[in-house]
PDB file of N, CA and C in Angstrom:
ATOM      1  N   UNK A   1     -12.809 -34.836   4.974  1.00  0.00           N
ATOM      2  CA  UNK A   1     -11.527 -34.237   5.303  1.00  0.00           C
ATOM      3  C   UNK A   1     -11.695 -33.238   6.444  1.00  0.00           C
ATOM      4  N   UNK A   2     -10.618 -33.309   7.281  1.00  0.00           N
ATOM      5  CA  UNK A   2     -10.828 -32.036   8.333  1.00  0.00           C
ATOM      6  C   UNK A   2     -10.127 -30.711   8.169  1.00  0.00           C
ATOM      7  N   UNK A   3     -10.121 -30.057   9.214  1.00  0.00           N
ATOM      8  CA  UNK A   3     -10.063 -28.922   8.780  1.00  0.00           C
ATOM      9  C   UNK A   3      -8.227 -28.435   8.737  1.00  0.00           C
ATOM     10  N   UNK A   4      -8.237 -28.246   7.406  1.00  0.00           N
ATOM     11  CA  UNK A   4      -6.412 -27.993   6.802  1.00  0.00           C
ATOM     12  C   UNK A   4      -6.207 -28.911   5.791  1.00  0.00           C
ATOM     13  N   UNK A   5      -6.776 -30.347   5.882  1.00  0.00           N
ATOM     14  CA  UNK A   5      -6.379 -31.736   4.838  1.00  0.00           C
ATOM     15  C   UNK A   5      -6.843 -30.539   3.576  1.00  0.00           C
ATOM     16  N   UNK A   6      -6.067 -31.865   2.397  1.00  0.00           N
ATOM     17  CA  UNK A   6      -6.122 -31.392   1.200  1.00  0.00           C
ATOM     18  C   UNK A   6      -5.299 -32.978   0.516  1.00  0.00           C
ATOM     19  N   UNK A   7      -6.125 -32.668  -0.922  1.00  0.00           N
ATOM     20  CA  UNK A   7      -5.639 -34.066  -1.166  1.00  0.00           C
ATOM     21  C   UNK A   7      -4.246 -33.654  -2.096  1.00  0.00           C
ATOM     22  N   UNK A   8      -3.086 -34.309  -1.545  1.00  0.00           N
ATOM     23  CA  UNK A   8      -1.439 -34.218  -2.215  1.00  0.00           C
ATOM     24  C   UNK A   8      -1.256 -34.474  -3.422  1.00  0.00           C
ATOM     25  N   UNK A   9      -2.775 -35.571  -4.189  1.00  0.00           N
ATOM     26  CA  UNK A   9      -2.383 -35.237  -5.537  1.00  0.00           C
ATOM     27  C   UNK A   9      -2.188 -33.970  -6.671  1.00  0.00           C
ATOM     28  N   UNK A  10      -3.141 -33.182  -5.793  1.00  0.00           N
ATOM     29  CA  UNK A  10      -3.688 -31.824  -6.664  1.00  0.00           C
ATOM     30  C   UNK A  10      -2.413 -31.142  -6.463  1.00  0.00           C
ATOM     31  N   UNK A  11      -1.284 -31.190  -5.239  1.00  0.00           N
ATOM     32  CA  UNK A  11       0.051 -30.471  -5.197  1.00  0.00           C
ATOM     33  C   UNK A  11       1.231 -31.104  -6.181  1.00  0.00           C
ATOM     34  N   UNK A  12       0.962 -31.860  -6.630  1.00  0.00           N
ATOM     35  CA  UNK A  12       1.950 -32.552  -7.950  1.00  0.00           C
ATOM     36  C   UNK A  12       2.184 -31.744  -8.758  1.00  0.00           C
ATOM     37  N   UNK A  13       3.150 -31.965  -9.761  1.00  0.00           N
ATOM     38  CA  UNK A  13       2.991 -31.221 -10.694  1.00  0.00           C
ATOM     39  C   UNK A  13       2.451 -30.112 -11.305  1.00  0.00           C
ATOM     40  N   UNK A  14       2.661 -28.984 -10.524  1.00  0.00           N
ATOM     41  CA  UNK A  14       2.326 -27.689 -10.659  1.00  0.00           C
ATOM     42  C   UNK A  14       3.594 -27.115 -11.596  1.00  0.00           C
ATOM     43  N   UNK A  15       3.363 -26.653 -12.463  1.00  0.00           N
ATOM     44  CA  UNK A  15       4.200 -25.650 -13.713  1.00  0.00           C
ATOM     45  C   UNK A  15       3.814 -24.240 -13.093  1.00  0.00           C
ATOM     46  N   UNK A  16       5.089 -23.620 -12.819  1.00  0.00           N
ATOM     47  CA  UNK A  16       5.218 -22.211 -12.455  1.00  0.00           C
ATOM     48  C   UNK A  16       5.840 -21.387 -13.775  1.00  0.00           C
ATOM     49  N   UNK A  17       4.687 -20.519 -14.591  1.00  0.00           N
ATOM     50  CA  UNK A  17       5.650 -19.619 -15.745  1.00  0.00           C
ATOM     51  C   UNK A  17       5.869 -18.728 -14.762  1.00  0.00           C
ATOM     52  N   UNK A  18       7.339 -18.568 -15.048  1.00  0.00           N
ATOM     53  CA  UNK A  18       7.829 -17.803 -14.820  1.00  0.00           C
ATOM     54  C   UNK A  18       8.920 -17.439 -15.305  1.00  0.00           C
ATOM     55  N   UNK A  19       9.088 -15.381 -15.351  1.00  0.00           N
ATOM     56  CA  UNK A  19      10.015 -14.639 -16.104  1.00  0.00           C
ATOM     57  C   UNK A  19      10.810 -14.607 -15.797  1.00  0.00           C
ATOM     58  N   UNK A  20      12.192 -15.492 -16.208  1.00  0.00           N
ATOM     59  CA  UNK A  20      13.581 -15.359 -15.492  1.00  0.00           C
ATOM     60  C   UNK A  20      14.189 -13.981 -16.515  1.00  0.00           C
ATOM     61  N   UNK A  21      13.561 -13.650 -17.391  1.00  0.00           N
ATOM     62  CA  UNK A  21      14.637 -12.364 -17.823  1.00  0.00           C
ATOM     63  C   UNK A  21      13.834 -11.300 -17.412  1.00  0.00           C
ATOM     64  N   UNK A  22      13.341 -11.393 -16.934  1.00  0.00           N
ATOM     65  CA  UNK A  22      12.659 -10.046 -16.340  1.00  0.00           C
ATOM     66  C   UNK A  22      12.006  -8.811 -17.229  1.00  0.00           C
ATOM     67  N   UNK A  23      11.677  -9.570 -18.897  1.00  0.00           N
ATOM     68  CA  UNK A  23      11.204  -8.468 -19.661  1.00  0.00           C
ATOM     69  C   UNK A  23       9.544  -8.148 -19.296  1.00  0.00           C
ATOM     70  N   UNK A  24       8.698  -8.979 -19.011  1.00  0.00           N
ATOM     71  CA  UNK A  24       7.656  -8.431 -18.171  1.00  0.00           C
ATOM     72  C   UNK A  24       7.552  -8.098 -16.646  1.00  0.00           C
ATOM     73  N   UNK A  25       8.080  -7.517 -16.452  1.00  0.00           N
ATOM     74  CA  UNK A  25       8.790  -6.874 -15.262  1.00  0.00           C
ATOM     75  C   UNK A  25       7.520  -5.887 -15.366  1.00  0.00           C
ATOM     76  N   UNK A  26       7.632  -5.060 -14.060  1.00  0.00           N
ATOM     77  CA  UNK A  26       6.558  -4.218 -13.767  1.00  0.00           C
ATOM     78  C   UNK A  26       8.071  -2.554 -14.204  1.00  0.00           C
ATOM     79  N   UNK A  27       7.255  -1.848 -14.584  1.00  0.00           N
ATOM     80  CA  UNK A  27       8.795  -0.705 -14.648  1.00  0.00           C
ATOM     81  C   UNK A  27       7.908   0.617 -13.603  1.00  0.00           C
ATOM     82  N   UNK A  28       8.340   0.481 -12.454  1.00  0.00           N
ATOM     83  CA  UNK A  28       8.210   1.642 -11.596  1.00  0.00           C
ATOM     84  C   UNK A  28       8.178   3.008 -11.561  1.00  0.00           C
ATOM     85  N   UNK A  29       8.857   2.828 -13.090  1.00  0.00           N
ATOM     86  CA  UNK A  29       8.957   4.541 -13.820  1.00  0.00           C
ATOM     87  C   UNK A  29       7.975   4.911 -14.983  1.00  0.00           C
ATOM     88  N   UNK A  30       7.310   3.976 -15.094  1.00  0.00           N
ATOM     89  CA  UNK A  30       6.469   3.786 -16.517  1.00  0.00           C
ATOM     90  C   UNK A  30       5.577   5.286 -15.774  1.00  0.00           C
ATOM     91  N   UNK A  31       5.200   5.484 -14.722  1.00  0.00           N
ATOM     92  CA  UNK A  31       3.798   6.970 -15.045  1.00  0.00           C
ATOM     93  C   UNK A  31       4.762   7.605 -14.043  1.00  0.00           C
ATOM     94  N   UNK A  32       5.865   8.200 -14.175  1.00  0.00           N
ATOM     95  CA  UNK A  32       6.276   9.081 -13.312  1.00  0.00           C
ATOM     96  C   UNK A  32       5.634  10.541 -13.755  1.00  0.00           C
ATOM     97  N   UNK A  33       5.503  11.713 -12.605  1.00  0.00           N
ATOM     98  CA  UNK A  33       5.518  12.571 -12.837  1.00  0.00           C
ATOM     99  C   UNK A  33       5.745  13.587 -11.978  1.00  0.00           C
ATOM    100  N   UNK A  34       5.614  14.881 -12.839  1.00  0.00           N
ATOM    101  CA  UNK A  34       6.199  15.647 -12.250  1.00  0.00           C
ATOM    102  C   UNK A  34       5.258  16.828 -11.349  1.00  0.00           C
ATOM    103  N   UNK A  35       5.148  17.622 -10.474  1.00  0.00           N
ATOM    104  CA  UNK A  35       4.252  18.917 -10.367  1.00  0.00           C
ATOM    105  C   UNK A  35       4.200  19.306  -8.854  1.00  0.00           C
ATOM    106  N   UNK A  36       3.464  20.118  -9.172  1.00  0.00           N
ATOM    107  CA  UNK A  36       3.314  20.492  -7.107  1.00  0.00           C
ATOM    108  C   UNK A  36       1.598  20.450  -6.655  1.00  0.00           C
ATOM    109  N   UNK A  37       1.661  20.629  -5.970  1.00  0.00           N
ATOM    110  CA  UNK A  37       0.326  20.556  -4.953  1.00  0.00           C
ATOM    111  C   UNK A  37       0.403  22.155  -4.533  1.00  0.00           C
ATOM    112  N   UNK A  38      -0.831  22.178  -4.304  1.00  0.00           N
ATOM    113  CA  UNK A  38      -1.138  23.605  -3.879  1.00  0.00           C
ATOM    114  C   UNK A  38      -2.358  23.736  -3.437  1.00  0.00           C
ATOM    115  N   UNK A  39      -2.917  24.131  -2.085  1.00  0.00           N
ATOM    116  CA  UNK A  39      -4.704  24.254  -1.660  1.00  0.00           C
ATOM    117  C   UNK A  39      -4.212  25.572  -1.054  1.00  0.00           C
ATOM    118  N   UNK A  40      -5.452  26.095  -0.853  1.00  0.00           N
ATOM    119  CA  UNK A  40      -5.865  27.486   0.367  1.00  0.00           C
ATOM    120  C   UNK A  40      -6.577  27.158   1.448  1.00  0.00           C
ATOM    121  N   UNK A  41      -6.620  27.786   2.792  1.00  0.00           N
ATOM    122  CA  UNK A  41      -7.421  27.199   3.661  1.00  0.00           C
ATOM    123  C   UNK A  41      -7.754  28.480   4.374  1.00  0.00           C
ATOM    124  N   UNK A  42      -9.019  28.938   4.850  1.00  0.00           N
ATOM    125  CA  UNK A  42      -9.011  29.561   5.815  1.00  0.00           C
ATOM    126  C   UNK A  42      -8.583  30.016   7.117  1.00  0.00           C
ATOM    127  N   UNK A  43      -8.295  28.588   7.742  1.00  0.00           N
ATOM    128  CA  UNK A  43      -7.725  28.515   9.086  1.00  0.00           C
ATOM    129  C   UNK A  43      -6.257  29.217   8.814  1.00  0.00           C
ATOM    130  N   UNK A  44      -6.555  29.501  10.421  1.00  0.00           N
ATOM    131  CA  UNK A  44      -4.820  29.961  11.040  1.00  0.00           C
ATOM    132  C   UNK A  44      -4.233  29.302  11.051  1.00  0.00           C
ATOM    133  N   UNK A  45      -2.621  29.327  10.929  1.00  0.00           N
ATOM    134  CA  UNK A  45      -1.425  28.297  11.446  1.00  0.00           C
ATOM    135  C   UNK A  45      -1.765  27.804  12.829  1.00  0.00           C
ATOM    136  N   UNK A  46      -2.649  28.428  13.829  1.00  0.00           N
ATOM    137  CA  UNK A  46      -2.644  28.222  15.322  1.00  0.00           C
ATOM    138  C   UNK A  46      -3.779  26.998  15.234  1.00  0.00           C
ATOM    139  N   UNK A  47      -5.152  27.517  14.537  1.00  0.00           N
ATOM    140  CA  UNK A  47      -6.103  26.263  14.641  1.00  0.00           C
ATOM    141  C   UNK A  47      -5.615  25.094  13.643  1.00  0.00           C
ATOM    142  N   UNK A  48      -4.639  24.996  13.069  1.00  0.00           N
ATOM    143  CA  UNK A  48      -4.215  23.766  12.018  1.00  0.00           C
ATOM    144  C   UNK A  48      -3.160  23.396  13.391  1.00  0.00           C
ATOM    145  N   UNK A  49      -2.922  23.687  14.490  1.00  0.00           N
ATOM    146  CA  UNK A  49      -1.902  23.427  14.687  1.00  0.00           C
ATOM    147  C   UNK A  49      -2.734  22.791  16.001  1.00  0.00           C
ATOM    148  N   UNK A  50      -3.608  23.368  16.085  1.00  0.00           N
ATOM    149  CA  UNK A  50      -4.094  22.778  17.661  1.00  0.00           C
ATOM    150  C   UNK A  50      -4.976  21.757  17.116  1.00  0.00           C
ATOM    151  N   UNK A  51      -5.476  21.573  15.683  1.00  0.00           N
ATOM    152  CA  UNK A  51      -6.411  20.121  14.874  1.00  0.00           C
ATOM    153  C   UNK A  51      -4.946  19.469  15.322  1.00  0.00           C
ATOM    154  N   UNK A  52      -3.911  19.520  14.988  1.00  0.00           N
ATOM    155  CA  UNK A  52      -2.590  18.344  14.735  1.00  0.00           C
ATOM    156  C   UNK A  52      -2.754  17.452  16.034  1.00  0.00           C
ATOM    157  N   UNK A  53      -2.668  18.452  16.993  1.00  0.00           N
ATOM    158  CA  UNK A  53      -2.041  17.783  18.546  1.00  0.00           C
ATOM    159  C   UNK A  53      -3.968  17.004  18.639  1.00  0.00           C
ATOM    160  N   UNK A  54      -4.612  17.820  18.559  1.00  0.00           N
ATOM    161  CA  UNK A  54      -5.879  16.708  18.590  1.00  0.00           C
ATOM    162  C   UNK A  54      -5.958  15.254  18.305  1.00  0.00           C
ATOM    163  N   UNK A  55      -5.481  14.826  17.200  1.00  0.00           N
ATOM    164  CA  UNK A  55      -5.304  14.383  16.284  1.00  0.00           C
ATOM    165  C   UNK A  55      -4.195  13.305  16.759  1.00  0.00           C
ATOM    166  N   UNK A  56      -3.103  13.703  17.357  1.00  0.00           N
ATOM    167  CA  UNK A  56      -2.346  13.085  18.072  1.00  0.00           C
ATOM    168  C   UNK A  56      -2.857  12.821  19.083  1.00  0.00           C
ATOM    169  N   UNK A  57      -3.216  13.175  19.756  1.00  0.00           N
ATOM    170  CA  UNK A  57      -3.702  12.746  21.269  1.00  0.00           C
ATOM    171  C   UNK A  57      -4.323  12.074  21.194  1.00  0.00           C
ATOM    172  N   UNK A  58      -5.796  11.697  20.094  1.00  0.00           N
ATOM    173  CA  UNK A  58      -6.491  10.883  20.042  1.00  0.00           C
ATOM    174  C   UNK A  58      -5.648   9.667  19.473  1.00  0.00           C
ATOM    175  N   UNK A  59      -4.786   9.381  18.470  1.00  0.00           N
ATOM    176  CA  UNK A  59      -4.153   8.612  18.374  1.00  0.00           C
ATOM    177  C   UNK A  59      -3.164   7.639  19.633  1.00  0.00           C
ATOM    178  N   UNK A  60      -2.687   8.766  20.561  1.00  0.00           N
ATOM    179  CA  UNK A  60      -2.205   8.094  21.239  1.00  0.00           C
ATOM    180  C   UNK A  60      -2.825   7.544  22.726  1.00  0.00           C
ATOM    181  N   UNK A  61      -4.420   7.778  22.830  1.00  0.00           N
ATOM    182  CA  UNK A  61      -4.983   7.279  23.396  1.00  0.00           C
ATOM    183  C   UNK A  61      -5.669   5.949  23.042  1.00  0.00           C
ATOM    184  N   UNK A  62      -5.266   5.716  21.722  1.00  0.00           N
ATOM    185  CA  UNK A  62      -5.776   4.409  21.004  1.00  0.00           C
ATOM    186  C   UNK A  62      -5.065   3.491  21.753  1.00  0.00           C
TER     187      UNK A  62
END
Protein backbone atom coordinates (compact mmCIF):
# COMPACT_ATOMS: atom_id res chain seq x y z
CA UNK A 1 0.00 0.00 0.00
CA UNK A 2 1.24 3.56 -0.52
CA UNK A 3 1.44 6.22 1.32
CA UNK A 4 -2.43 7.37 2.68
CA UNK A 5 -4.14 3.78 1.25
CA UNK A 6 -5.94 1.96 3.87
CA UNK A 7 -8.00 -0.96 3.41
CA UNK A 8 -12.14 0.29 3.27
CA UNK A 9 -13.05 -2.79 4.90
CA UNK A 10 -11.72 -1.85 8.35
CA UNK A 11 -14.00 1.66 7.73
CA UNK A 12 -17.33 -0.43 7.71
CA UNK A 13 -19.20 -0.71 10.32
CA UNK A 14 -17.87 1.30 12.99
CA UNK A 15 -20.45 1.70 16.18
CA UNK A 16 -20.03 5.16 17.68
CA UNK A 17 -21.35 5.10 21.67
CA UNK A 18 -22.44 7.86 22.01
CA UNK A 19 -24.24 10.19 24.80
CA UNK A 20 -27.20 11.76 23.26
CA UNK A 21 -28.55 12.83 26.80
CA UNK A 22 -25.67 14.29 27.85
CA UNK A 23 -25.59 12.65 31.45
CA UNK A 24 -21.83 11.89 31.09
CA UNK A 25 -21.16 15.17 30.11
CA UNK A 26 -17.99 16.74 31.43
CA UNK A 27 -19.59 19.56 34.19
CA UNK A 28 -17.20 22.62 33.98
CA UNK A 29 -18.25 23.54 37.44
CA UNK A 30 -17.48 20.27 39.10
CA UNK A 31 -13.83 21.97 40.90
CA UNK A 32 -14.74 25.54 40.87
CA UNK A 33 -13.13 27.74 43.23
CA UNK A 34 -12.80 30.41 44.96
CA UNK A 35 -9.57 32.74 46.43
CA UNK A 36 -6.95 35.27 45.58
CA UNK A 37 -3.37 35.18 44.71
CA UNK A 38 -0.97 37.12 46.47
CA UNK A 39 3.26 37.18 46.08
CA UNK A 40 5.87 39.94 47.29
CA UNK A 41 8.65 40.98 45.16
CA UNK A 42 11.50 43.05 45.73
CA UNK A 43 11.66 44.92 42.57
CA UNK A 44 10.34 48.39 41.84
CA UNK A 45 7.23 49.15 39.77
CA UNK A 46 10.04 50.83 37.36
CA UNK A 47 12.31 47.52 36.97
CA UNK A 48 8.95 45.22 36.57
CA UNK A 49 8.09 47.68 34.16
CA UNK A 50 11.21 47.99 32.09
CA UNK A 51 11.38 43.51 32.40
CA UNK A 52 7.64 44.07 30.54
CA UNK A 53 8.78 46.23 27.51
CA UNK A 54 11.89 43.75 27.35
CA UNK A 55 9.86 41.14 27.09
CA UNK A 56 7.84 42.75 24.45
CA UNK A 57 10.39 43.79 22.32
CA UNK A 58 11.86 40.53 22.25
CA UNK A 59 8.60 39.16 21.30
CA UNK A 60 8.10 41.44 18.69
CA UNK A 61 11.32 40.89 17.14
CA UNK A 62 10.31 37.22 16.77
Amino acid sequence: MGFGSYDESEQQNQDVNTDEDGSEGVSVHENEHEGEVTFETDAATDELMDQLAEIKDDADEE
